[in-house]
C-alpha atoms as a PDB file:
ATOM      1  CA  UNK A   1     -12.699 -22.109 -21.566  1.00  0.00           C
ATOM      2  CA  UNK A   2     -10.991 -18.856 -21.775  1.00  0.00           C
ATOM      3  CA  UNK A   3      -7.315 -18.501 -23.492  1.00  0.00           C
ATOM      4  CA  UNK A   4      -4.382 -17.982 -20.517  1.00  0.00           C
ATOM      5  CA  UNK A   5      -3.869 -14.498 -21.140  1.00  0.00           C
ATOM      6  CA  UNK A   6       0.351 -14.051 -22.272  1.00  0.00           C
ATOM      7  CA  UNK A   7       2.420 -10.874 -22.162  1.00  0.00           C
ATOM      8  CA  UNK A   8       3.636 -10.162 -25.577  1.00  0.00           C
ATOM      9  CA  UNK A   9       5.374  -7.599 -27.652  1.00  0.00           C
ATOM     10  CA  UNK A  10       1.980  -6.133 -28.270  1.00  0.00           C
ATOM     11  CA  UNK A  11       0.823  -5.847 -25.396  1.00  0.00           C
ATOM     12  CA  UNK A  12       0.644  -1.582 -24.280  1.00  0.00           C
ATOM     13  CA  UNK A  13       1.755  -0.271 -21.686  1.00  0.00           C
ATOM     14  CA  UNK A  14       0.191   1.464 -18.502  1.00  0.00           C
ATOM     15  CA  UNK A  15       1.632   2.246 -15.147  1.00  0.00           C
ATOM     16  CA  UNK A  16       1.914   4.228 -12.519  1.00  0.00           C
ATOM     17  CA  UNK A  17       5.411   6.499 -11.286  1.00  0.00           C
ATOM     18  CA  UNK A  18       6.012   7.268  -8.101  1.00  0.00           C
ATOM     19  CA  UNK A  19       8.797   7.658  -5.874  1.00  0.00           C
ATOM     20  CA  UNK A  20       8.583   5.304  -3.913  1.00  0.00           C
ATOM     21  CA  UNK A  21       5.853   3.426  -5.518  1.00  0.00           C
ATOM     22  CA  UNK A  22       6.433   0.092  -4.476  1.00  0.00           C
ATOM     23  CA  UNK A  23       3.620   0.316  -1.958  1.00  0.00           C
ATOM     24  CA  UNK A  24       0.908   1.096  -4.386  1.00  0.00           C
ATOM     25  CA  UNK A  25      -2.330  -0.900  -5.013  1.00  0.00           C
ATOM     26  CA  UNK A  26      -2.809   0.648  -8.448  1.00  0.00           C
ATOM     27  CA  UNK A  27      -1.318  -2.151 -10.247  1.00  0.00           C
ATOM     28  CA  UNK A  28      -3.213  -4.721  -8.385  1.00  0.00           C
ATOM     29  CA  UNK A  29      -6.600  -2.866  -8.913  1.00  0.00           C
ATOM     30  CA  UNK A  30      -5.795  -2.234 -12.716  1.00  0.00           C
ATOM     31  CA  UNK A  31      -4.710  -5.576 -13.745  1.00  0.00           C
ATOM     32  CA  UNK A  32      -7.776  -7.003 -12.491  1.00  0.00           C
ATOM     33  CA  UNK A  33     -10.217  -4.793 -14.062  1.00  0.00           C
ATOM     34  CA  UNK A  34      -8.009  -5.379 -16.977  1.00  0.00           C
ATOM     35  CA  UNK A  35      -7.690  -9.110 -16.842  1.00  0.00           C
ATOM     36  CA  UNK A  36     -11.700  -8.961 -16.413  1.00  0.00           C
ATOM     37  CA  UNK A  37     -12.230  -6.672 -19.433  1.00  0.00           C
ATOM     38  CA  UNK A  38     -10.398  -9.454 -21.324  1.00  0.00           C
ATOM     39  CA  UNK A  39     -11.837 -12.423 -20.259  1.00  0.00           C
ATOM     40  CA  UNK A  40     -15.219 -10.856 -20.359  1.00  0.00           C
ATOM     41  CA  UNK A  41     -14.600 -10.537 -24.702  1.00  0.00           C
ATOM     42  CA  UNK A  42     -12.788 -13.346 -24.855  1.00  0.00           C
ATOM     43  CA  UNK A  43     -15.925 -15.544 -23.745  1.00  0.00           C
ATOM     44  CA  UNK A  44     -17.567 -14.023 -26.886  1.00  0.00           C
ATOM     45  CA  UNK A  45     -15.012 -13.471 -29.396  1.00  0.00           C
ATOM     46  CA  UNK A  46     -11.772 -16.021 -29.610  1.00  0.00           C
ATOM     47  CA  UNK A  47      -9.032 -13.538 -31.080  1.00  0.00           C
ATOM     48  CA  UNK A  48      -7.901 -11.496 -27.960  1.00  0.00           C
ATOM     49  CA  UNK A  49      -5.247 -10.065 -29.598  1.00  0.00           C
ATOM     50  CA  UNK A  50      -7.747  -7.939 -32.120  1.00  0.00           C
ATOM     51  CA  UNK A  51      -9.767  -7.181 -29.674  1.00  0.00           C
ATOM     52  CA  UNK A  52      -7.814  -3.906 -28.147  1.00  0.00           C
ATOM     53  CA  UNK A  53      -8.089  -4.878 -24.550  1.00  0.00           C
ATOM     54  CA  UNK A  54      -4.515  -6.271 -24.363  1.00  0.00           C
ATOM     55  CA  UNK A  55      -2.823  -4.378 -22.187  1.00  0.00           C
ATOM     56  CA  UNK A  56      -0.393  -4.239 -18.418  1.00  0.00           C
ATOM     57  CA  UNK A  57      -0.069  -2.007 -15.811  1.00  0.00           C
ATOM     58  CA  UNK A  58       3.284  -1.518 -14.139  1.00  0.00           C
ATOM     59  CA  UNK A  59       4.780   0.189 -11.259  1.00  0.00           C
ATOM     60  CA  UNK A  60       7.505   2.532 -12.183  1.00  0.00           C
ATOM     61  CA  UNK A  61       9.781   3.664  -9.415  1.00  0.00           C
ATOM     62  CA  UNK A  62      11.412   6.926 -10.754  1.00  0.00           C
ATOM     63  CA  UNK A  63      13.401   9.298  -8.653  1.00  0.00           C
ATOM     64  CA  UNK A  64      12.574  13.205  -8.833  1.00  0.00           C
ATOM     65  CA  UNK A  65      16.384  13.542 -11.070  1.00  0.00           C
ATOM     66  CA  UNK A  66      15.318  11.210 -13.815  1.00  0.00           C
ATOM     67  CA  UNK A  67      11.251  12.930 -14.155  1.00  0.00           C
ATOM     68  CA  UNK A  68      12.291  13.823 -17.540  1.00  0.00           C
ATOM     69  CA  UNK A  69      14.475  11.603 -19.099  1.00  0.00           C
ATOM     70  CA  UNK A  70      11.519   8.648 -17.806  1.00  0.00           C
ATOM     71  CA  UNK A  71       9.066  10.864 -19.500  1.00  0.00           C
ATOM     72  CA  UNK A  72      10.627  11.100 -23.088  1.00  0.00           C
ATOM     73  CA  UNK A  73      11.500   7.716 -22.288  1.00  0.00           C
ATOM     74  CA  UNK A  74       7.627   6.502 -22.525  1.00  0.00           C
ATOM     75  CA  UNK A  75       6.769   8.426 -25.401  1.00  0.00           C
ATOM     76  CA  UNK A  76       9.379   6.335 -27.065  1.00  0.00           C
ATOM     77  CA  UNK A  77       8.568   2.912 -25.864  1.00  0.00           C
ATOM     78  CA  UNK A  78       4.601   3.962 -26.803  1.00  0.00           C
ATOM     79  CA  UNK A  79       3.323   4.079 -23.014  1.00  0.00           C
ATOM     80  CA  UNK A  80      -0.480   4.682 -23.319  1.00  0.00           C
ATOM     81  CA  UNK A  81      -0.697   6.433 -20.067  1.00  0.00           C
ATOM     82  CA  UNK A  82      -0.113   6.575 -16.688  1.00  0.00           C
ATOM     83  CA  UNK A  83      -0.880   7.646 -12.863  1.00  0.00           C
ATOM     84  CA  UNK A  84       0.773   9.861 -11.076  1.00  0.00           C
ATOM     85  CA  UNK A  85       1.703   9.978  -7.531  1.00  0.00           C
ATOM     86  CA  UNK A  86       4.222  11.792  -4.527  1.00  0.00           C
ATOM     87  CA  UNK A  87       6.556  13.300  -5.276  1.00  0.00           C
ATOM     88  CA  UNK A  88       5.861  13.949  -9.570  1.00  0.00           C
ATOM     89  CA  UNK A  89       2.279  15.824  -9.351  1.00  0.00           C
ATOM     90  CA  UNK A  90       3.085  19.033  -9.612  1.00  0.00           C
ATOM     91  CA  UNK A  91       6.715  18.348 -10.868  1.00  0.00           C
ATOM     92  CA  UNK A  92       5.525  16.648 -14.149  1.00  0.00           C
ATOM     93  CA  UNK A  93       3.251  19.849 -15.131  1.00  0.00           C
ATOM     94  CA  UNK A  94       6.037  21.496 -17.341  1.00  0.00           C
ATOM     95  CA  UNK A  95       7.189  18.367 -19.043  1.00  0.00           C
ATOM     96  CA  UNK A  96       3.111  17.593 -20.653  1.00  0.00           C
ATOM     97  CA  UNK A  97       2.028  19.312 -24.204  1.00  0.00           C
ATOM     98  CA  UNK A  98      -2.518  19.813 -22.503  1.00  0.00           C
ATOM     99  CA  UNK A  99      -3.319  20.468 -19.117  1.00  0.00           C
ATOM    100  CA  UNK A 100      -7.069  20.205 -18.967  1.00  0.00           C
ATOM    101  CA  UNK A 101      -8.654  22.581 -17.052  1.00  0.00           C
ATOM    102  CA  UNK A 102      -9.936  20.800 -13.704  1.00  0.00           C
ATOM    103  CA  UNK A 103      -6.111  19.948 -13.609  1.00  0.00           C
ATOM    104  CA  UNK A 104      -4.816  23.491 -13.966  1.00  0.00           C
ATOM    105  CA  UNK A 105      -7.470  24.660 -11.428  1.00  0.00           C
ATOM    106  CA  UNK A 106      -6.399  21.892  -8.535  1.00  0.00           C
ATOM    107  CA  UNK A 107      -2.640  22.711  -9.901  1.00  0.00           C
ATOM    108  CA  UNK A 108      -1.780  19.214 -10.007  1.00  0.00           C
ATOM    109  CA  UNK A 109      -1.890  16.281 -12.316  1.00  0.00           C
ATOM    110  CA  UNK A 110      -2.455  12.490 -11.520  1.00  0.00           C
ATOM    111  CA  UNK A 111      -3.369  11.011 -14.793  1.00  0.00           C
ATOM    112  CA  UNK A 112      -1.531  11.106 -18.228  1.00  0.00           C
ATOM    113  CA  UNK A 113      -2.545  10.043 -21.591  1.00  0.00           C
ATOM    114  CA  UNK A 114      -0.944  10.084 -25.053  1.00  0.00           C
ATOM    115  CA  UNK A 115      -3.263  11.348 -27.611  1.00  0.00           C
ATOM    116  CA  UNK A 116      -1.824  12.390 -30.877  1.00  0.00           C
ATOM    117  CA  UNK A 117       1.831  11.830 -29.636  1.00  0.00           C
ATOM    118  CA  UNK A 118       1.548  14.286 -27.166  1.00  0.00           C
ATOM    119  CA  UNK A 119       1.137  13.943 -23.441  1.00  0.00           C
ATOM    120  CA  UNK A 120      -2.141  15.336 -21.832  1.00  0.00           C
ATOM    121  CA  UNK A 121      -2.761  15.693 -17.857  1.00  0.00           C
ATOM    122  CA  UNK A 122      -5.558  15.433 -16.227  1.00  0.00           C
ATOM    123  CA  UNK A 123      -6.532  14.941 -12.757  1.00  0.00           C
ATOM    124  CA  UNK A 124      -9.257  12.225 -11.780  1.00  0.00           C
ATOM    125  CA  UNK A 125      -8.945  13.153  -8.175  1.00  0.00           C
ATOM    126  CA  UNK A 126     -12.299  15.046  -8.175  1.00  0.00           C
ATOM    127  CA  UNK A 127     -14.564  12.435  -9.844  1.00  0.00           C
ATOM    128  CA  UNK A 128     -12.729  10.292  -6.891  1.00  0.00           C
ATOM    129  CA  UNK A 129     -13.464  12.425  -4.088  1.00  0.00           C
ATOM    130  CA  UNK A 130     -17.399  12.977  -5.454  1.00  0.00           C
ATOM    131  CA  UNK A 131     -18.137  10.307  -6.846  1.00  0.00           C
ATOM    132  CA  UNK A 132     -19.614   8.917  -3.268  1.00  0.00           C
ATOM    133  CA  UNK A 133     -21.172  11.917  -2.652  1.00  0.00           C
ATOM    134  CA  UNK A 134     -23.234  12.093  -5.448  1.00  0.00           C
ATOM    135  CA  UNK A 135     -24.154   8.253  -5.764  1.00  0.00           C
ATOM    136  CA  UNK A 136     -24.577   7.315  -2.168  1.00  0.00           C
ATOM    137  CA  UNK A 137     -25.771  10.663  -0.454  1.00  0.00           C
ATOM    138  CA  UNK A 138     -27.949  12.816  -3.281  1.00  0.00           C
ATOM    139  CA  UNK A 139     -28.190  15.742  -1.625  1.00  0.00           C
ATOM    140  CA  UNK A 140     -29.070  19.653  -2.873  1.00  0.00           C
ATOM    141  CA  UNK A 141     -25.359  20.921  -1.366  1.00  0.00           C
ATOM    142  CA  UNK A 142     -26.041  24.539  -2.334  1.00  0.00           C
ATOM    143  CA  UNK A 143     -26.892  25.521   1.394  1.00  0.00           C
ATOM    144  CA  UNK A 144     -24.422  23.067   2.890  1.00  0.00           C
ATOM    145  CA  UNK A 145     -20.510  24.263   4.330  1.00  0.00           C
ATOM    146  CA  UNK A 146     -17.370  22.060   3.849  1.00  0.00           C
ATOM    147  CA  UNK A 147     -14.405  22.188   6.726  1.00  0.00           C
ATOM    148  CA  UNK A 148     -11.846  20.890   5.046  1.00  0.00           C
ATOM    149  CA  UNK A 149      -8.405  19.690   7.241  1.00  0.00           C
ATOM    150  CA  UNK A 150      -5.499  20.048   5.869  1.00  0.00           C
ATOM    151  CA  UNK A 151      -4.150  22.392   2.934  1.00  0.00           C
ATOM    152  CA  UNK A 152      -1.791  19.659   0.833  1.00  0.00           C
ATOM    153  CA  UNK A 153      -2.299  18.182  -2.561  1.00  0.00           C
ATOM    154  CA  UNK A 154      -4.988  16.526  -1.763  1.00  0.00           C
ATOM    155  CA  UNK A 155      -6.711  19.280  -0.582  1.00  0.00           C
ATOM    156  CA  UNK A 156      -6.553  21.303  -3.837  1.00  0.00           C
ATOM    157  CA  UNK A 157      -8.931  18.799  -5.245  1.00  0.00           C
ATOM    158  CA  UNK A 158     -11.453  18.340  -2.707  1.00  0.00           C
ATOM    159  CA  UNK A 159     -11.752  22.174  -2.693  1.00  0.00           C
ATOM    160  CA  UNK A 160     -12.127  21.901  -6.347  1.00  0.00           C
ATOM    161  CA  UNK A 161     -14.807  19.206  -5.822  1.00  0.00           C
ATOM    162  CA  UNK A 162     -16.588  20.558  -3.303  1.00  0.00           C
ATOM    163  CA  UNK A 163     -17.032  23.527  -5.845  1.00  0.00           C
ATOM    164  CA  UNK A 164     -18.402  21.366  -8.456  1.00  0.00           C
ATOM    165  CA  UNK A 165     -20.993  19.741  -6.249  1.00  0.00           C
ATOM    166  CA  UNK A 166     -22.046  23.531  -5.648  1.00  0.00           C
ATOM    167  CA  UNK A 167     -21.230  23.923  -1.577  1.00  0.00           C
ATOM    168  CA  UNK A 168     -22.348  27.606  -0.739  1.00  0.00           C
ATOM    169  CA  UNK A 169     -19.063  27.949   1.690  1.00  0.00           C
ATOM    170  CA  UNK A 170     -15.620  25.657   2.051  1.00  0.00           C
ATOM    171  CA  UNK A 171     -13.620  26.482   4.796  1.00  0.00           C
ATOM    172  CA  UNK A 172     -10.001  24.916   4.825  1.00  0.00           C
ATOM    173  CA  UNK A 173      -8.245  24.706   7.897  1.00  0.00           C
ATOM    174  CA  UNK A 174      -4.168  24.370   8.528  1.00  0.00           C
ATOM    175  CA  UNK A 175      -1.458  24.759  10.978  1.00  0.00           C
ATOM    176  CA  UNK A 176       1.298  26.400   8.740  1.00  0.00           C
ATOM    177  CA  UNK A 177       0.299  30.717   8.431  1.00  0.00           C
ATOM    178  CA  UNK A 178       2.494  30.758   5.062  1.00  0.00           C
ATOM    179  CA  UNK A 179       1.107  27.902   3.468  1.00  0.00           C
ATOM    180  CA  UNK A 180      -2.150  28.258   4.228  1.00  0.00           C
ATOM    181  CA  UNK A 181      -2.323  32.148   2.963  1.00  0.00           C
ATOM    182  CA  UNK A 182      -0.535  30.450  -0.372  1.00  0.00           C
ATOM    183  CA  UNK A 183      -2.912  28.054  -0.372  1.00  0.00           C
ATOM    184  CA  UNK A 184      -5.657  30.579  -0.067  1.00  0.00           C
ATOM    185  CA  UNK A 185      -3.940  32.846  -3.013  1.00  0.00           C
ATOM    186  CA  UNK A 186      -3.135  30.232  -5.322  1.00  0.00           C
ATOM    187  CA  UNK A 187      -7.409  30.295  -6.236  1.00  0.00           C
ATOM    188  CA  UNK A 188      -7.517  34.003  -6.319  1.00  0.00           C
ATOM    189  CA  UNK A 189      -8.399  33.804  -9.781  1.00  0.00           C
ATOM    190  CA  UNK A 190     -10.739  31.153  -9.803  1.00  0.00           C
ATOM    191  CA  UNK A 191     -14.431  31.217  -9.291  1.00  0.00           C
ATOM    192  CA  UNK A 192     -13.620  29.342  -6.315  1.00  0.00           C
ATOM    193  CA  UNK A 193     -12.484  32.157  -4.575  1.00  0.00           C
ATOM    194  CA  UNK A 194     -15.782  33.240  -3.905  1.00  0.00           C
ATOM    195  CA  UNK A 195     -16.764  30.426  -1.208  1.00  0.00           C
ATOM    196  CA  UNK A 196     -13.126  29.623  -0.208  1.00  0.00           C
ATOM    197  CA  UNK A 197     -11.846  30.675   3.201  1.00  0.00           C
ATOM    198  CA  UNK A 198      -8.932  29.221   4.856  1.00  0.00           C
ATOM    199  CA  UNK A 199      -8.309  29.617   8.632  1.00  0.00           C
ATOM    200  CA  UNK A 200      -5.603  29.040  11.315  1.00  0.00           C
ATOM    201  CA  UNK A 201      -5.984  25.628  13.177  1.00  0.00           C
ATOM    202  CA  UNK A 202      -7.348  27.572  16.517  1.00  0.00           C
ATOM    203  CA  UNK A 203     -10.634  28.370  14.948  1.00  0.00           C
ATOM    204  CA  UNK A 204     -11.863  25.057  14.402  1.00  0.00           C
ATOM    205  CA  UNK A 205     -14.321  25.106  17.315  1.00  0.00           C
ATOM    206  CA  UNK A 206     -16.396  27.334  16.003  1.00  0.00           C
ATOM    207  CA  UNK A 207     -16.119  25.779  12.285  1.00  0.00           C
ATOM    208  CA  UNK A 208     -16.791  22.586  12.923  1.00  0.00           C
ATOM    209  CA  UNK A 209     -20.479  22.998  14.414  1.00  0.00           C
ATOM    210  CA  UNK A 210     -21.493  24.374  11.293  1.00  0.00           C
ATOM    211  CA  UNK A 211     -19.847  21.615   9.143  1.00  0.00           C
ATOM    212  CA  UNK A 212     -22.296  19.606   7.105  1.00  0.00           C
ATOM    213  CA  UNK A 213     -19.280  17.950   5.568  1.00  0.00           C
ATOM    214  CA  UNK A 214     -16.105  17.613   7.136  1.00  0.00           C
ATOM    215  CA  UNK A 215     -12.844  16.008   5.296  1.00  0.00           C
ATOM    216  CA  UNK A 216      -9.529  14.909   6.452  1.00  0.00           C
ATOM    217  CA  UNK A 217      -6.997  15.623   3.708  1.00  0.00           C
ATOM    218  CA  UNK A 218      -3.713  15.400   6.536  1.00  0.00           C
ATOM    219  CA  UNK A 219      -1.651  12.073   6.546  1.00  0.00           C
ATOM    220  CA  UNK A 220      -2.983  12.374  10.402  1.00  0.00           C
ATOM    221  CA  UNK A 221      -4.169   8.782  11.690  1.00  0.00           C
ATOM    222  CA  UNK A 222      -2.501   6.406   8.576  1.00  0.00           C
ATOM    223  CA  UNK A 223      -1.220   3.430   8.988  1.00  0.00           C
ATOM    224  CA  UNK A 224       1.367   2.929  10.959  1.00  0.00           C
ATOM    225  CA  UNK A 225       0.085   5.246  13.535  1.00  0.00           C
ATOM    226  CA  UNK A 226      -3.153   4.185  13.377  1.00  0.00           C
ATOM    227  CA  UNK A 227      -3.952   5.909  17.268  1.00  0.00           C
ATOM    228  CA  UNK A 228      -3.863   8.968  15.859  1.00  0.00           C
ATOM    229  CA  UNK A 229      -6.199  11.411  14.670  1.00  0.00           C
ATOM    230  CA  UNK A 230      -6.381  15.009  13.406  1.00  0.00           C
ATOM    231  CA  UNK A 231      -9.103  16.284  15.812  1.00  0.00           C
ATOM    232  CA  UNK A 232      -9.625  15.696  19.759  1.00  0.00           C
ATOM    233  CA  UNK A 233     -12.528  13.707  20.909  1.00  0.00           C
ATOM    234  CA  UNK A 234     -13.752  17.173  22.860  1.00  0.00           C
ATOM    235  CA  UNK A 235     -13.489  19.193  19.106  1.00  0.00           C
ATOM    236  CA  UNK A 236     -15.049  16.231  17.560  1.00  0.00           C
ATOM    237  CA  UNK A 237     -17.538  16.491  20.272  1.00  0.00           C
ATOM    238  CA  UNK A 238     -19.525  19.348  17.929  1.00  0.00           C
ATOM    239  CA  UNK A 239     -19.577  18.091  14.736  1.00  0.00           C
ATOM    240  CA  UNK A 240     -23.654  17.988  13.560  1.00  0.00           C
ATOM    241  CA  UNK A 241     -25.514  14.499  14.265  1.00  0.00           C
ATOM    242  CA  UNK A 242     -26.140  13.600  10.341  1.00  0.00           C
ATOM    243  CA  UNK A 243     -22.946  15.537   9.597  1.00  0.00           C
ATOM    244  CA  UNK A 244     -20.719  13.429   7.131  1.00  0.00           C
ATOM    245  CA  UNK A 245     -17.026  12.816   8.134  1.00  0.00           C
ATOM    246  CA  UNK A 246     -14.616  11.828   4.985  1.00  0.00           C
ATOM    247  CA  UNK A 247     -11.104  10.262   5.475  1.00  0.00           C
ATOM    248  CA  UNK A 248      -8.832  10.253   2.212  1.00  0.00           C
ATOM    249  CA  UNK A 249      -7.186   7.621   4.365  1.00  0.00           C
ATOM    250  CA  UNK A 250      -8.269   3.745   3.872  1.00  0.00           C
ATOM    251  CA  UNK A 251      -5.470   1.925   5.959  1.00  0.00           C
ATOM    252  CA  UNK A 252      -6.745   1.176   8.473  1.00  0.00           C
ATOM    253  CA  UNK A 253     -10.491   0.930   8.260  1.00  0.00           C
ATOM    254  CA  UNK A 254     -12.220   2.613  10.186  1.00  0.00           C
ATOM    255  CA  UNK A 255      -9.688   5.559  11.040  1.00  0.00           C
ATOM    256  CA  UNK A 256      -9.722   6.888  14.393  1.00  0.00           C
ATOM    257  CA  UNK A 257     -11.363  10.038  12.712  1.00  0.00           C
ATOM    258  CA  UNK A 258     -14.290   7.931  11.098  1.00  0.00           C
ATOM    259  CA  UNK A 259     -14.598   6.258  14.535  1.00  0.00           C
ATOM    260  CA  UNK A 260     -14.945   9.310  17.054  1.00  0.00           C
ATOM    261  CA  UNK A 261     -17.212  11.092  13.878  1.00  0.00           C
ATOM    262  CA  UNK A 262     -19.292   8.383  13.803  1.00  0.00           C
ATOM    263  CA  UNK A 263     -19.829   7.947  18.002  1.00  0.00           C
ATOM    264  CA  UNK A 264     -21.298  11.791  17.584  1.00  0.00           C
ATOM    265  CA  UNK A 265     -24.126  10.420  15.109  1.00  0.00           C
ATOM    266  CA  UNK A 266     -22.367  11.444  12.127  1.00  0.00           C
ATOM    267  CA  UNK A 267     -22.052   9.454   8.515  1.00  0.00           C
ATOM    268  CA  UNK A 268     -18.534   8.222   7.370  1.00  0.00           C
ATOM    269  CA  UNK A 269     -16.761   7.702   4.633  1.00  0.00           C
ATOM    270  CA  UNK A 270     -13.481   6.206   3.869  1.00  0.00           C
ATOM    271  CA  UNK A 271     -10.541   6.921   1.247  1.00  0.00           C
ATOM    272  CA  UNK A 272     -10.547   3.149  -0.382  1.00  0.00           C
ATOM    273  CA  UNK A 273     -13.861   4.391  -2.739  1.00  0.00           C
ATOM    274  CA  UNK A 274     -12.233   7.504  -3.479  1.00  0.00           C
ATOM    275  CA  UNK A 275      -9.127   5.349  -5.075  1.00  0.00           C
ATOM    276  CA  UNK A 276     -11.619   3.275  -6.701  1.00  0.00           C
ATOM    277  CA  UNK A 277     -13.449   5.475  -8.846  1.00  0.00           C
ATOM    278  CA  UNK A 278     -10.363   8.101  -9.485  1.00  0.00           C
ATOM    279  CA  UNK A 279      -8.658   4.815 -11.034  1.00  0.00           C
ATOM    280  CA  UNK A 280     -12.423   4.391 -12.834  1.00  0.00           C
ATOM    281  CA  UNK A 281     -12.203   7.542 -14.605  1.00  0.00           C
ATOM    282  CA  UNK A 282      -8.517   6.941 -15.060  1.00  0.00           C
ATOM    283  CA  UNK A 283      -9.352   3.607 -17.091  1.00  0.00           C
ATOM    284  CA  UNK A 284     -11.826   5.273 -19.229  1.00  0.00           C
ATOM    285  CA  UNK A 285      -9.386   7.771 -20.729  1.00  0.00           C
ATOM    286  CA  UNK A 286      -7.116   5.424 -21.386  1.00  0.00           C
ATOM    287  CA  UNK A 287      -9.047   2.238 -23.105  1.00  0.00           C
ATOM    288  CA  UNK A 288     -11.582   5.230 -24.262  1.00  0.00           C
ATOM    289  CA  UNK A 289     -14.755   3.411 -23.278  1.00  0.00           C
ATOM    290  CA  UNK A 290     -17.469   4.203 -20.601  1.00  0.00           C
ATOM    291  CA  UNK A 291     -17.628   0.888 -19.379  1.00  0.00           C
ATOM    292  CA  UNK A 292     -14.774  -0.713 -16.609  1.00  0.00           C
ATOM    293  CA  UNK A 293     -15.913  -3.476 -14.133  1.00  0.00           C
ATOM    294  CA  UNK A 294     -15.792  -1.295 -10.963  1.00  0.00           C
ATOM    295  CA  UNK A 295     -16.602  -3.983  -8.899  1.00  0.00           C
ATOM    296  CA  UNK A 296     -13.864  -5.836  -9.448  1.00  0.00           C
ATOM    297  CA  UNK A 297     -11.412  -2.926  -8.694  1.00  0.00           C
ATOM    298  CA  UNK A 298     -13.177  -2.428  -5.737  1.00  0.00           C
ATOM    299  CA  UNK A 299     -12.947  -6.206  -4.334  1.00  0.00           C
ATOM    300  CA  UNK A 300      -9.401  -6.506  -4.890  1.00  0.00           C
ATOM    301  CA  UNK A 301      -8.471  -3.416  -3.212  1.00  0.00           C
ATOM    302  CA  UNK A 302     -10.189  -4.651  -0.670  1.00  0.00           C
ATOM    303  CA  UNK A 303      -8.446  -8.430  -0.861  1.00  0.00           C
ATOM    304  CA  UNK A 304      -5.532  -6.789  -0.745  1.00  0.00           C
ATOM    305  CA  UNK A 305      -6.257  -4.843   2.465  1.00  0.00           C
ATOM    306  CA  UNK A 306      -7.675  -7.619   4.026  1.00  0.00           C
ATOM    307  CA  UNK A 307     -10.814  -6.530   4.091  1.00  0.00           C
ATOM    308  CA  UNK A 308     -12.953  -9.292   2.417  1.00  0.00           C
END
């Protein structure tokens, strides 16, 4: 029989900020994988408390005016680390000591650590994003084109990703002419550059037949409006049979996107294994080991959405 596990004055801190972050599944996901990590030593060893697996993840609501003082304000209490969410990703940059370099290239941060009582940033979008790619569908991507919708946040790191898996073109696509040519600039220096073309919202038709992958990055068919979608059923009409259609969106499940993709023969994937394995990689920083029960994240995020 295991011991209840207790929240004590040694028990460190993790969390996630956010504003608002009351929504988030983090916690939920987190906790789990941590209560499992504990129980799973504890059925071998009997002192939990030496054991270095005693730790809680919180949701911290913090408002764009306090980003700084709530940042010096960890480092004092000894927060471990922490996710980052809307609206602090980009905000939060200045205020770290390391940005590592996959986090300086996306130009956003959604992970923090403290190592050697400074804070480093990372972002653990990307393994998030690929991580489904490169388990589920092995391909050779080096002759295959992205069309990527959308040119957000989120976009930044599936453009980054789809680099890293070695796509030979990535095509973003937008609505807004000024953000979409900063969006375009903002890689100019990057190796990226090379494959990266972004285009006005018009051209899709003749982007999308040559789309072997093809991502939704907009906020475009999320719950509440769950009727919606980012493409037409006639421009959805020419995606590739075999094609694979991504939604960064899990609520609901299937999107409207993932449904009219996968009436044209194509292969879908949703957003809820992309927040799985981002909050993997996340876990591994902080606790500093390789091994996290995944399955266990991914069963309560999918408890929670009501989808087991």
């Amino acid at each position: 029989m295991t011991k209840e596990r207790l929240i004590t004055g040694k028990t460190k801190l993790l969390g996630v900020i956010g504003h608002p972050v009351e929504h988030s599944l983090s916690p939920a996901m987190h906790n789990a994988a941590l209560a499992q990590l504990v129980v799973g030593e504890a059925s071998r060893r009997e002192d939990i408390a030496n054991l270095g697996l005693d730790y809680v993840y919180l949701p911290f609501p913090i408002a764009p005016h306090n980003l700084e003082i709530a940042i010096a304000g960890f480092a004092a209490i000894n927060v471990v680390g922490f996710n980052v969410t809307i609206p602090h990703k980009q905000a939060i940059m200045p205020l770290l000591s390391e940005i590592t370099p996959v986090a300086q290239a996306i130009g956003a941060v959604n992970t923090v650590s403290r190592q050697n009582n400074q804070w480093v940033g990372t972002n653990t979008d990307i393994e998030g994003f690929i991580a489904p790619l490169q388990t589920i569908y092995k391909q050779d991507w080096s002759q295959k084109v992205a069309v990527i919708l959308g040119n957000g946040g989120a976009a930044r790191a599936v453009v980054a990703g789809c680099h890293q898996l070695g796509f030979a073109k990535i095509h973003v696509v937008g609505r807004n002419v000024q953000r979409l040519q900063d969006f375009g600039n903002s890689w100019s220096n990057s190796p990226i550059s090379e494959n990266l073309q972004v285009h006005q919202w018009e051209e899709l038709p003749k982007l999308i037949p040559q789309a072997n992958l093809l991502v939704n990055t907009t906020p475009i068919g999320m719950y509440p409006k769950v009727d919606e979608s980012p493409l037409s059923v006639e421009e959805m009409a020419n995606l590739p049979k075999g094609a694979i259609a991504y939604d960064l969106i899990y609520i609901p499940k299937p999107t409207q996107f993932l449904e009219q993709a996968e009436k044209q023969g194509a292969i879908a994937i949703d957003g809820l294994e992309m927040l799985v394995q981002q909050g993997v990689a996340a876990l591994k920083i902080w606790l500093q080991q390789e091994i996290v029960p995944v399955e266990v994240m991914r069963q309560t995020l999918q408890k929670h959405l009501g989808l087991s």
